[in-house]
Protein backbone atom coordinates (compact mmCIF):
# COMPACT_ATOMS: atom_id res chain seq x y z
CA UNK A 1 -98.91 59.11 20.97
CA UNK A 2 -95.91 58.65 22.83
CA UNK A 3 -94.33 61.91 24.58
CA UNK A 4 -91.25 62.88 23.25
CA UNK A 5 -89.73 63.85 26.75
CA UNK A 6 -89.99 60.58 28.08
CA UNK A 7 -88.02 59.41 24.52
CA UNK A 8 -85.49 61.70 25.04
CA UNK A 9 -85.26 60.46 29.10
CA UNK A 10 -84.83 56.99 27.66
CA UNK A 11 -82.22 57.93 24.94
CA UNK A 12 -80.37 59.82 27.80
CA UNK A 13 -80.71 57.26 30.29
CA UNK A 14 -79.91 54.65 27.58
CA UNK A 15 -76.54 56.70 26.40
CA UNK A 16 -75.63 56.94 30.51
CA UNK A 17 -75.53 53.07 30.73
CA UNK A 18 -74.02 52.36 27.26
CA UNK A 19 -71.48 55.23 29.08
CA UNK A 20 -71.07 53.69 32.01
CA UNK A 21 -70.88 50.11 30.66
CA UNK A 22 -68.01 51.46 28.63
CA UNK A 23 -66.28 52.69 31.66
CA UNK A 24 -66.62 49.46 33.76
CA UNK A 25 -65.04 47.55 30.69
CA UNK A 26 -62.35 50.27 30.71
CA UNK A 27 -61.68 49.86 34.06
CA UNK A 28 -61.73 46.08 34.24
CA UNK A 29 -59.39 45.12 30.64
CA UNK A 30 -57.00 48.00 32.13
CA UNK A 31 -57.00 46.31 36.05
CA UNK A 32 -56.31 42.91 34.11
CA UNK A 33 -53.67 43.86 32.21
CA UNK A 34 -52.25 45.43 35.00
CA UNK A 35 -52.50 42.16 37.06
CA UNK A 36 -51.08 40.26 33.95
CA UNK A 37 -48.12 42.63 33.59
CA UNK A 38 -47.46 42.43 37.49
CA UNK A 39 -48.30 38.61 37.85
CA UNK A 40 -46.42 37.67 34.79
CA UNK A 41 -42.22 38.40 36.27
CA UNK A 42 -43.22 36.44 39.53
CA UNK A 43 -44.89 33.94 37.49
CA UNK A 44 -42.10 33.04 35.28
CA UNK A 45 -39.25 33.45 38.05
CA UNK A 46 -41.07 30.24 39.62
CA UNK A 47 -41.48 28.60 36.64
CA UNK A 48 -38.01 28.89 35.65
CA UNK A 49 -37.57 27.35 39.33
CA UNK A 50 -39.42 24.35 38.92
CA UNK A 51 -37.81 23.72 35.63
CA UNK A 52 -34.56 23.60 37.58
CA UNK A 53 -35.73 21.52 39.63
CA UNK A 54 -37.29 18.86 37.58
CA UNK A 55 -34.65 19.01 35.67
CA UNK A 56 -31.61 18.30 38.48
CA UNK A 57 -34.41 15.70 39.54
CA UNK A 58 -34.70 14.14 35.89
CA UNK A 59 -31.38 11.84 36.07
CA UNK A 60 -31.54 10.58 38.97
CA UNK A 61 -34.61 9.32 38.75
CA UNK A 62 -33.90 7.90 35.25
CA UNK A 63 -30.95 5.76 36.57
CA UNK A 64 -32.81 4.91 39.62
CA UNK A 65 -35.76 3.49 37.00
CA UNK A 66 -33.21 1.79 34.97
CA UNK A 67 -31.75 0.16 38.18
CA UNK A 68 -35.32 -1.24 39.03
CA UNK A 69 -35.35 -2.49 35.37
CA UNK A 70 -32.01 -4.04 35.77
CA UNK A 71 -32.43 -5.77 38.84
CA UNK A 72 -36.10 -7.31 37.50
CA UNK A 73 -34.88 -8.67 34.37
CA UNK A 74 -31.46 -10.18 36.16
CA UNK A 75 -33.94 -11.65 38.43
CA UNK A 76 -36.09 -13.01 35.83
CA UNK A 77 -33.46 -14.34 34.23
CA UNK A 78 -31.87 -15.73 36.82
CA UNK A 79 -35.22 -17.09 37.68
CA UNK A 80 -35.32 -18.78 34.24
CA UNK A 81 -32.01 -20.35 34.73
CA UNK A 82 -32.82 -21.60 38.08
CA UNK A 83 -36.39 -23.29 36.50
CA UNK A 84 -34.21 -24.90 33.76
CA UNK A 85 -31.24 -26.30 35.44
CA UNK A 86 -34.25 -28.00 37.90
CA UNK A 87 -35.41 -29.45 35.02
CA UNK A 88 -32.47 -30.17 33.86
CA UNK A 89 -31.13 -31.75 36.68
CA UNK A 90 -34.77 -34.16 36.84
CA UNK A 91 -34.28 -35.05 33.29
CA UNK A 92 -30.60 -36.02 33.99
CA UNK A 93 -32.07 -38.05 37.20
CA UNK A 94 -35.06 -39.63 34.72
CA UNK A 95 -32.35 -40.94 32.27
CA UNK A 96 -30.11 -41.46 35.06
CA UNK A 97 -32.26 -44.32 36.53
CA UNK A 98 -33.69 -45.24 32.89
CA UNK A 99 -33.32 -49.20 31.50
CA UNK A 100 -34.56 -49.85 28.16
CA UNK A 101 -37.00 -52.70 28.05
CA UNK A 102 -36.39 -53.17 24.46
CA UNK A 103 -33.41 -54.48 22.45
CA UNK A 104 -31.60 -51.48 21.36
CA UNK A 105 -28.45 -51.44 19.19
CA UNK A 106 -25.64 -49.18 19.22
CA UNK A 107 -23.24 -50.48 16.85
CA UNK A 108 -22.72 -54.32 17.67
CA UNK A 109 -24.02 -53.60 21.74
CA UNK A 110 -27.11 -54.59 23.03
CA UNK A 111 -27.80 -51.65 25.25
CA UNK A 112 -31.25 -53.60 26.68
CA UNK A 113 -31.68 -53.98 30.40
CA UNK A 114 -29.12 -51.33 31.03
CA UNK A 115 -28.80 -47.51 32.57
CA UNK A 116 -27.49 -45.10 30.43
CA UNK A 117 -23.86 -44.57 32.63
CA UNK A 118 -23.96 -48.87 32.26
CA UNK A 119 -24.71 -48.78 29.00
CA UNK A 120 -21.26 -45.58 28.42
CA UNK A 121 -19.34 -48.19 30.48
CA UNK A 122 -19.76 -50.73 27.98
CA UNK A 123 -19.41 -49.10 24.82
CA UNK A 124 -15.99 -47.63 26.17
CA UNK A 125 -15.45 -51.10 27.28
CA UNK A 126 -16.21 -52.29 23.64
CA UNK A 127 -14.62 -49.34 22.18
CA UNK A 128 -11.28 -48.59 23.95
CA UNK A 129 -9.71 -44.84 22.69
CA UNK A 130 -5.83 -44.79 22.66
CA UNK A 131 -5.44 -42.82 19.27
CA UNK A 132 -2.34 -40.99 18.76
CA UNK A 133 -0.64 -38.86 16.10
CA UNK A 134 2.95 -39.54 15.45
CA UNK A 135 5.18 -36.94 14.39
CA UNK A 136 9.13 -37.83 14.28
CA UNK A 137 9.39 -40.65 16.75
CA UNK A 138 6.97 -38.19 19.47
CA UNK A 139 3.59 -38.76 20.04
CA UNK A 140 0.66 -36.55 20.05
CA UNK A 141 -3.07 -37.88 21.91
CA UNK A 142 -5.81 -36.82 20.27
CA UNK A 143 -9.33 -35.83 21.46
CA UNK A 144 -11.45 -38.69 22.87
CA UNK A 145 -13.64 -38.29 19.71
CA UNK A 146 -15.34 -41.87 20.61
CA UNK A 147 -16.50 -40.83 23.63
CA UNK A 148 -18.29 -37.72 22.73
CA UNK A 149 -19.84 -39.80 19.92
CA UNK A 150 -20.88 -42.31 23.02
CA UNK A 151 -22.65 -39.90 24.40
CA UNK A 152 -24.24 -37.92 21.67
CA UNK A 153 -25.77 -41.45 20.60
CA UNK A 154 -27.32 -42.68 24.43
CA UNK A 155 -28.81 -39.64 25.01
CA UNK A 156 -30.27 -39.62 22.09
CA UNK A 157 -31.40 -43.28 22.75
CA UNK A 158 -32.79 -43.17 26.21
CA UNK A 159 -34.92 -39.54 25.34
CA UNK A 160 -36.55 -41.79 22.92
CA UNK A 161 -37.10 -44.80 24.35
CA UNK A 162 -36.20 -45.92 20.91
CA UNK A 163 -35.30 -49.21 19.58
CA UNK A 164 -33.94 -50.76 16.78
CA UNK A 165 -30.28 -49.91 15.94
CA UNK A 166 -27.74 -47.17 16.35
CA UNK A 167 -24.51 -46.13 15.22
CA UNK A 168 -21.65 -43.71 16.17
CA UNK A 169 -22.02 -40.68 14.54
CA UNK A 170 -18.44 -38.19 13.86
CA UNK A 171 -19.97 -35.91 10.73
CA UNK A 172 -20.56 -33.09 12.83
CA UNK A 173 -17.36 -33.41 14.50
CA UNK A 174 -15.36 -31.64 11.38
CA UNK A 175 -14.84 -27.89 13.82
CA UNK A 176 -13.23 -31.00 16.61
CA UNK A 177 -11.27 -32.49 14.15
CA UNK A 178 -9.84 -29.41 12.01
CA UNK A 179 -8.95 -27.77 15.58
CA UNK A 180 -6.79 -31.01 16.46
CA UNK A 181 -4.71 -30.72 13.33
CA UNK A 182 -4.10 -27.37 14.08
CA UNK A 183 -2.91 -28.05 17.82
CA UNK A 184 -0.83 -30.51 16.23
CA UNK A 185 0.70 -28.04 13.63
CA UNK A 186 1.43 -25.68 16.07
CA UNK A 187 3.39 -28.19 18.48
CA UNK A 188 5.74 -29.24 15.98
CA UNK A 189 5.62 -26.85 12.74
CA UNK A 190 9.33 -25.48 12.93
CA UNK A 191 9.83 -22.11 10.45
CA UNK A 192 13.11 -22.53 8.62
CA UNK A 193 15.74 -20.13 9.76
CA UNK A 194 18.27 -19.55 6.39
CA UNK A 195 22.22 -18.75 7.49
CA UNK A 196 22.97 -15.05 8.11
CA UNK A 197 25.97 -12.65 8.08
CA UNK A 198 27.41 -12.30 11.30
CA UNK A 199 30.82 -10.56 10.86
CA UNK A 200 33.82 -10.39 8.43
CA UNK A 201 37.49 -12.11 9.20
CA UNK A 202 40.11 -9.69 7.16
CA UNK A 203 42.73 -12.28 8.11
CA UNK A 204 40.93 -14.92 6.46
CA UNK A 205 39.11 -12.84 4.19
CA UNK A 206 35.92 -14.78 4.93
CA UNK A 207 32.65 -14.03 6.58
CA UNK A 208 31.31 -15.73 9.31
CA UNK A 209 27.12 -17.00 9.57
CA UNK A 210 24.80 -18.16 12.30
CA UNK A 211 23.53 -21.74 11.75
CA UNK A 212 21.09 -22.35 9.61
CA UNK A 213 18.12 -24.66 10.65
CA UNK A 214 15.58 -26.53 8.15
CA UNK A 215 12.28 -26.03 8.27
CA UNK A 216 8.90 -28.63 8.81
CA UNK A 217 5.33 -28.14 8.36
CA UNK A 218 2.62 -30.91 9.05
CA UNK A 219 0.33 -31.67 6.41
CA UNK A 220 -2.82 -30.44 7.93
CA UNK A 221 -5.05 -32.09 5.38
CA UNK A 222 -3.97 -35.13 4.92
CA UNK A 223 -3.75 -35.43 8.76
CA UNK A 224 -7.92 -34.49 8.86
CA UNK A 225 -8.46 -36.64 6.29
CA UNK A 226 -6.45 -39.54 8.23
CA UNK A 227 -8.12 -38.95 11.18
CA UNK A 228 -11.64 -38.81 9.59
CA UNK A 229 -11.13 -42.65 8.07
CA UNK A 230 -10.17 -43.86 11.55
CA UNK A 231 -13.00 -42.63 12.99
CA UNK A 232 -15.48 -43.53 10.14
CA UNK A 233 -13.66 -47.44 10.52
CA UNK A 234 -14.01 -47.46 14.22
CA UNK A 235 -10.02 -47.86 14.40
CA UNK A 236 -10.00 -45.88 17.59
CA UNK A 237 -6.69 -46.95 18.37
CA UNK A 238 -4.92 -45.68 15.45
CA UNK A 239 -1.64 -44.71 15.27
CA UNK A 240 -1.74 -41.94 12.79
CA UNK A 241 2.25 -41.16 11.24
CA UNK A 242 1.65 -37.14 9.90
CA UNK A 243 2.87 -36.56 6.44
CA UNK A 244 5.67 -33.85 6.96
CA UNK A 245 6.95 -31.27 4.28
CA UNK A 246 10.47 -30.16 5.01
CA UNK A 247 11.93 -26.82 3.79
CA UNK A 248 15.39 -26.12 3.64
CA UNK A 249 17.03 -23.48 5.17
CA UNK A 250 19.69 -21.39 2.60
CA UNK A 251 22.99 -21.77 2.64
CA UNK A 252 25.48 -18.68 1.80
CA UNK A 253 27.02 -19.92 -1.89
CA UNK A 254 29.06 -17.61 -4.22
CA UNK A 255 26.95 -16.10 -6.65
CA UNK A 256 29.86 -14.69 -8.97
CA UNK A 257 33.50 -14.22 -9.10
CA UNK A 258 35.35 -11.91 -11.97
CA UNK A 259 38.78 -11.58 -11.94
CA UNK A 260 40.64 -8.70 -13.96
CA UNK A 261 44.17 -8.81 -14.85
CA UNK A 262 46.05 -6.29 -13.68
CA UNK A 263 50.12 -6.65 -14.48
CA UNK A 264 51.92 -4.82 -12.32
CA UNK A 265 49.31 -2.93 -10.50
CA UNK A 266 48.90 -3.88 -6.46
CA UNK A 267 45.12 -2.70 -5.36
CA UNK A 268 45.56 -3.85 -2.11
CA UNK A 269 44.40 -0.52 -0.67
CA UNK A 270 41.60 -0.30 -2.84
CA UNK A 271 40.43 -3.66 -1.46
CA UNK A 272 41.19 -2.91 1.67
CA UNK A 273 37.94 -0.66 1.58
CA UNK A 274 35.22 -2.55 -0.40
CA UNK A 275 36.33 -6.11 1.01
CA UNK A 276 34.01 -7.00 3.71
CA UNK A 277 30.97 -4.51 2.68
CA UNK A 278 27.59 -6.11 3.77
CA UNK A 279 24.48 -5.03 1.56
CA UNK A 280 20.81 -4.99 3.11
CA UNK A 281 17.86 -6.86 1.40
CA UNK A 282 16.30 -4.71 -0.77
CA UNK A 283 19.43 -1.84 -0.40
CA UNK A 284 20.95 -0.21 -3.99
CA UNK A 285 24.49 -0.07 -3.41
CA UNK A 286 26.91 2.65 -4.27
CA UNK A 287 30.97 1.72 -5.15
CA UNK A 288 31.23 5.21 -4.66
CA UNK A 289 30.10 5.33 -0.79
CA UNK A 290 31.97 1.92 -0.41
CA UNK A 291 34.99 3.65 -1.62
CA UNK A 292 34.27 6.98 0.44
CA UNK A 293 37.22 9.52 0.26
CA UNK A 294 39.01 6.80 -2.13
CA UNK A 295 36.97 7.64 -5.41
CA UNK A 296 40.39 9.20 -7.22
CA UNK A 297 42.44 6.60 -5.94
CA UNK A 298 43.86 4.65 -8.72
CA UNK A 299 42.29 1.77 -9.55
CA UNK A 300 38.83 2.84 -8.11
CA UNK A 301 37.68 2.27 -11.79
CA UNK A 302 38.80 -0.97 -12.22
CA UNK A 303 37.63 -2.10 -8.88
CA UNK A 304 33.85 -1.02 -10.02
CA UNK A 305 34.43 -2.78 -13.12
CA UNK A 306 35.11 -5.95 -11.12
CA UNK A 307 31.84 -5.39 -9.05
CA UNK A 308 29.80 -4.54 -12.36
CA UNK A 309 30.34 -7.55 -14.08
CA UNK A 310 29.87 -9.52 -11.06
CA UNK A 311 26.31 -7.70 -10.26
CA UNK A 312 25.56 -8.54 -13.69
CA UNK A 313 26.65 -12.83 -13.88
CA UNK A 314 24.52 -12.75 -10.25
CA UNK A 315 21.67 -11.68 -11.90
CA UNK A 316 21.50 -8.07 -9.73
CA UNK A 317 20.21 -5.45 -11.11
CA UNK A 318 21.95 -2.16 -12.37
CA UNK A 319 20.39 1.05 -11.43
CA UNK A 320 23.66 3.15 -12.36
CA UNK A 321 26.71 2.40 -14.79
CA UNK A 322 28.90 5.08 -16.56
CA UNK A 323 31.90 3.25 -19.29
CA UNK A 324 35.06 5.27 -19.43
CA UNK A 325 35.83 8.04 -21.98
CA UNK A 326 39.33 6.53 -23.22
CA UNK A 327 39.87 2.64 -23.57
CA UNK A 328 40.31 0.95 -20.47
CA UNK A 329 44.30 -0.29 -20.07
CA UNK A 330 43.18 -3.08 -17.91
CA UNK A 331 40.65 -4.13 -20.98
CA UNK A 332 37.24 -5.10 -20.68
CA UNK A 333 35.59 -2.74 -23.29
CA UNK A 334 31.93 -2.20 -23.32
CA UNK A 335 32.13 -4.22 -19.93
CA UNK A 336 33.71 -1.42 -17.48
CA UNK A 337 32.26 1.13 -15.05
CA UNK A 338 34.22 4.40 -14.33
CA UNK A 339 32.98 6.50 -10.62
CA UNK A 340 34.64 10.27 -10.39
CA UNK A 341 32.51 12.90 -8.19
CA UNK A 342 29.94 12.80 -10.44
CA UNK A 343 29.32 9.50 -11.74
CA UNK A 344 28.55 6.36 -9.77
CA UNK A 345 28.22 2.56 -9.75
CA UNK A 346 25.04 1.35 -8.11
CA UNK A 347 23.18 -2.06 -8.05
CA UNK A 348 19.86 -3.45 -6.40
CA UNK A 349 20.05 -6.69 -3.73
CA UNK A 350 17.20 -8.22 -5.22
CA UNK A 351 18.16 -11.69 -3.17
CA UNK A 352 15.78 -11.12 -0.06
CA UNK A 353 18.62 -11.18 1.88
CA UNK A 354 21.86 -9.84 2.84
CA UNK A 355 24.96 -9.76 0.15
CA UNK A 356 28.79 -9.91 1.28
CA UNK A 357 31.62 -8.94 -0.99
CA UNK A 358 35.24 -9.82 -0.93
CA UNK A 359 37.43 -8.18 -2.86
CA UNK A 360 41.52 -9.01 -3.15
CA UNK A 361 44.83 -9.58 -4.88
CA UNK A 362 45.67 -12.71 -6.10
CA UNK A 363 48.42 -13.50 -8.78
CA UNK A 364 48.15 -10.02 -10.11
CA UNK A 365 44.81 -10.21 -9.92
CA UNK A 366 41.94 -8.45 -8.87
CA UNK A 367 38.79 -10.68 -7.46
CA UNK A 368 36.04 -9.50 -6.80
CA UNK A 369 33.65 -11.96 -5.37
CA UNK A 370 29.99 -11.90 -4.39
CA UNK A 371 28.08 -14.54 -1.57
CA UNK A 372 24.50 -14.54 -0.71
CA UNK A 373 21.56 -16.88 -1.86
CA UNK A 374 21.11 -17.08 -6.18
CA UNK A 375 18.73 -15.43 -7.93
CA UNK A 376 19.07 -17.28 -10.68
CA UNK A 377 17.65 -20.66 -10.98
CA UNK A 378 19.92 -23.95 -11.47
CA UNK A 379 21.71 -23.62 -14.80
CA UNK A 380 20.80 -20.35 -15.95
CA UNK A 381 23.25 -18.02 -16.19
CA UNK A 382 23.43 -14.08 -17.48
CA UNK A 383 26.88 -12.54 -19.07
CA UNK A 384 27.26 -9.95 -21.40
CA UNK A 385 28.85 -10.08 -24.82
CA UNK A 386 30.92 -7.25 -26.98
CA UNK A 387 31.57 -6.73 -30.43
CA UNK A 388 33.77 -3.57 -32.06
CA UNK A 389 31.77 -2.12 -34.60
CA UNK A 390 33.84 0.54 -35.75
CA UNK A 391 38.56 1.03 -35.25
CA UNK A 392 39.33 4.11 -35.39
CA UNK A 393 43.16 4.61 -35.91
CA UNK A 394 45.36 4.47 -33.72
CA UNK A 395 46.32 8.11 -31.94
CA UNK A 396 50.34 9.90 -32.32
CA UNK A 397 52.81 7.90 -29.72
CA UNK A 398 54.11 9.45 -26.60
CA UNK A 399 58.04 10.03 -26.21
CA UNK A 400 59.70 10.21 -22.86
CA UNK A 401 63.07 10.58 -22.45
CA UNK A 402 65.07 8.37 -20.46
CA UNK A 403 68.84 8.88 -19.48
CA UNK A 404 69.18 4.95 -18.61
CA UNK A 405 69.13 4.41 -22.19
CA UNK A 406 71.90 5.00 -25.49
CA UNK A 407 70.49 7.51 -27.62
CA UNK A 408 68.72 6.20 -30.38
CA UNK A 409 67.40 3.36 -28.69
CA UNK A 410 63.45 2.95 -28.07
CA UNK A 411 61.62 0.51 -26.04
CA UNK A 412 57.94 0.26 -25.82
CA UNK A 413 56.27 1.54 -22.34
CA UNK A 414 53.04 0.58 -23.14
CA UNK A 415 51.37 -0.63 -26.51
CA UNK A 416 48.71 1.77 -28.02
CA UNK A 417 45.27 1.09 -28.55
CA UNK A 418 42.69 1.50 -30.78
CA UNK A 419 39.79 3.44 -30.37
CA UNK A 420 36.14 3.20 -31.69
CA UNK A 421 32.30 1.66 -31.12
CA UNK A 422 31.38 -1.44 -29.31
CA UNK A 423 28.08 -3.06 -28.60
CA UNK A 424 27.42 -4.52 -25.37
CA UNK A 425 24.57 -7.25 -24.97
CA UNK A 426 23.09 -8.43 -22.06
CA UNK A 427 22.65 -12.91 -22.58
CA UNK A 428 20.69 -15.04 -20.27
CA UNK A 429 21.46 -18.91 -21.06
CA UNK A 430 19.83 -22.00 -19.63
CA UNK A 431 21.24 -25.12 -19.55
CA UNK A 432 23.28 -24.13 -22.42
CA UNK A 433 20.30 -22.41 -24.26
CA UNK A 434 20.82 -19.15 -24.92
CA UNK A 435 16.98 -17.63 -24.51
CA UNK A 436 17.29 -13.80 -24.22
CA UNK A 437 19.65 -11.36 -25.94
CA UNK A 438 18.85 -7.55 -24.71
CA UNK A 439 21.51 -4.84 -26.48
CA UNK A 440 22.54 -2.41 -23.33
CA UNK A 441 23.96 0.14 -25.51
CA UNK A 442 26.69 1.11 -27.94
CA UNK A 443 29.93 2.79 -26.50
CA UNK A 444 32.31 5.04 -28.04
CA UNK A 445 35.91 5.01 -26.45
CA UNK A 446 38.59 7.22 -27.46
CA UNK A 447 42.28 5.32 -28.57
CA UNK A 448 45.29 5.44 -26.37
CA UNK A 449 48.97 5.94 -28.31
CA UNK A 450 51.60 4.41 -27.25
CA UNK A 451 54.53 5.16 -24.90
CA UNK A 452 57.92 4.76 -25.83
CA UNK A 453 60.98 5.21 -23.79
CA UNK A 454 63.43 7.18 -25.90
CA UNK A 455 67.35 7.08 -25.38
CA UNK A 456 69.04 10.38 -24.16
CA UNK A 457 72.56 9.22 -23.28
């Protein structure tokens, strides 16, 4: 029976090294972590250093590696190019000293017996090049398309060794041929230059132009296909004449004169202002700016008349037009255009190029006249019509006194004139046809009464 004091030695002894154990594990986890906590800062300080380093070491090593990379593929290359222009140079060397033993064609030429340069110096022999494209008495040479062809076939032949017979070849020429007609259109194509406004004469009342100069093109595709048949014919010493298209250059014409009656009125001064007024392409004109400080002046409405009516025959068109509130003394009903400080007469030069206008007096007349290049087509012409569609009656006469005259005696200043509605259309006619009619609007106008000089003496 085991003795229960050596049991509870064991158990004690047993607890004491469980005890102890613990300890020595204590001891140990608690010196590591120590060491870790210690270790760990100087650890990751050199760390930190090394990833500096590596990393201010990283490019240049990368460029130095693509540098080494570089330099062995140029030299490869290089290499390459050195091993094929050797074997280039013996191939050229093999044809070089080349005769064909058999009989061998090319075109009507028996190429047997011969090197390939003796056998090029008798087809050029055979098949002289002097082509030539003619363009207004001067001559333009043309790319030695033969030749190339020449070649192209003998080295072709004496690769081969072939026999039989051969012909000059020009379909995969057509990049060579296209970029001849092209040199050839650029050497003598000449843009058209139209006549432009260079100043205005008062004196003369005429503007002055640059010359004009016509215009020529050369027909690039009849020249290709011209050139193509020579070649296909063998006519190698062609002379080609280029088809030519000529343009020609505009001359400034009139595009409209109106004319207004105007008795015993003198505009002069009026004229003075809008007579020599040049109007950009594509620029909407304004009688009012052309008139500037003269907008009251009298006769400023029947000077925009004038220029309405003109706009209109020259086929312009209106982007502004006001008609007068009373009946227009100088006439033209449903065909006037009254400016003040708020109303305006303006009209778009729709030409592509610049308009002049003239304006003067001649036999008590206003003219108004427009030059530029037409809008309007040969024989087509635009006007405008008016008919009255309602008289009103006419209004109570003015009296003014005049001491020149015996009492009782009356003389007529000025006539009255009846008020009412008109219609204004808008015709376009061609060669004598009328084919448009567009109404433009009705106008009411109010009647003028009469003024008669009345006797006083």
């Amino acid at each position: 029976m085991p003795s229960l004091v050596g049991s509870e030695m064991c158990i004690r002894d047993r607890h004491i090294c469980y005890t102890f154990g613990y300890i020595s594990r204590m001891r140990f986890k608690m010196s590591t972590k120590k060491y870790r906590i210690s270790g760990s800062k100087y650890s990751y300080r050199e760390r930190q250093k090394r990833k500096e380093r590596q990393r201010q070491l990283f490019v240049p090593r990368f460029i130095f590696i693509i540098f080494i990379l570089i330099a062995g593929t140029t030299s490869a290359v290089v290499g390459i190019q050195n091993l094929r222009q050797l074997q280039k140079e013996k191939n050229i060397q093999w044809l070089s000293d080349k005769r064909l033993n058999n009989n061998v064609f090319l075109e009507q030429v028996n190429l047997r017996g011969l090197t390939i340069e003796e056998a090029r110096e008798k087809m050029i022999e055979n098949y002289p090049w002097d082509m030539k494209i003619l363009v207004d008495n001067q001559e333009y040479e043309v790319f030695n398309f033969a030749n190339l062809a020449i070649d192209n076939a003998l080295q072709k032949i004496y690769k081969k060794n072939s026999k039989g017979k051969y012909f000059l070849q020009f379909q995969h020429m057509q990049a060579r041929i296209e970029q001849v007609a092209d040199d050839a259109s650029n050497q003598f194509d000449q843009e058209a230059k139209d006549e432009k406004i260079l100043e205005f004469d008062p004196q003369t009342q005429n503007f002055t132009y640059a010359q004009r100069r016509d215009g020529v093109t050369l027909d690039k595709k009849q020249l290709i296909e011209d050139i193509q048949t020579a070649l296909k014919t063998k006519k190698f010493q062609a002379k080609i004449e280029a088809k030519l298209h000529h343009t020609v250059a505009r001359d400034y014409q009139t595009l409209s004169v109106v004319s207004i009656d105007l008795e015993d009125e003198d505009l002069s001064h009026v004229c003075e202002k809008v007579s020599g007024t040049v109007i950009k392409k594509d620029e909407i004109a304004s009688v009012k700016a052309m008139l500037k400080e003269g907008v009251k002046t009298e006769g400023a409405d029947q000077m925009a008349t004038a220029i309405y009516n003109a706009a209109i025959n020259a086929g312009l068109k209106i982007k502004e037009r006001y008609p007068a509130e009373q009946i227009p003394k100088f006439g033209m009903v449903g065909q006037d255009a009254t400016i003040d400080s708020e109303k305006d007469l303006k009209f778009e030069n729709t030409t592509g190029a610049e308009i002049g206008i003239i304006a003067k007096m001649e036999d008590k007349k206003l003219v108004v006249e427009l030059v530029g290049f037409p809008v309007l087509s040969e024989g087509e012409k635009i006007y405008l019509v008016v008919e009255q569609r309602q008289e009103d009656e006419l209004p109570q006469p003015e009296y003014i006194a005049d001491r020149t005259l015996k009492t009782g005696v009356e003389i007529v200043a000025e006539a009255g004139m009846h008020g009412g509605l008109w219609r204004t259309k808008l015709v376009k006619e061609k060669k004598g046809k009328v084919e448009h009619v567009e109404i433009l609007g009705d106008c009411f106008y109010k009647g003028r009464g009469a003024v008669i000089r009345q006797g006083v003496r």
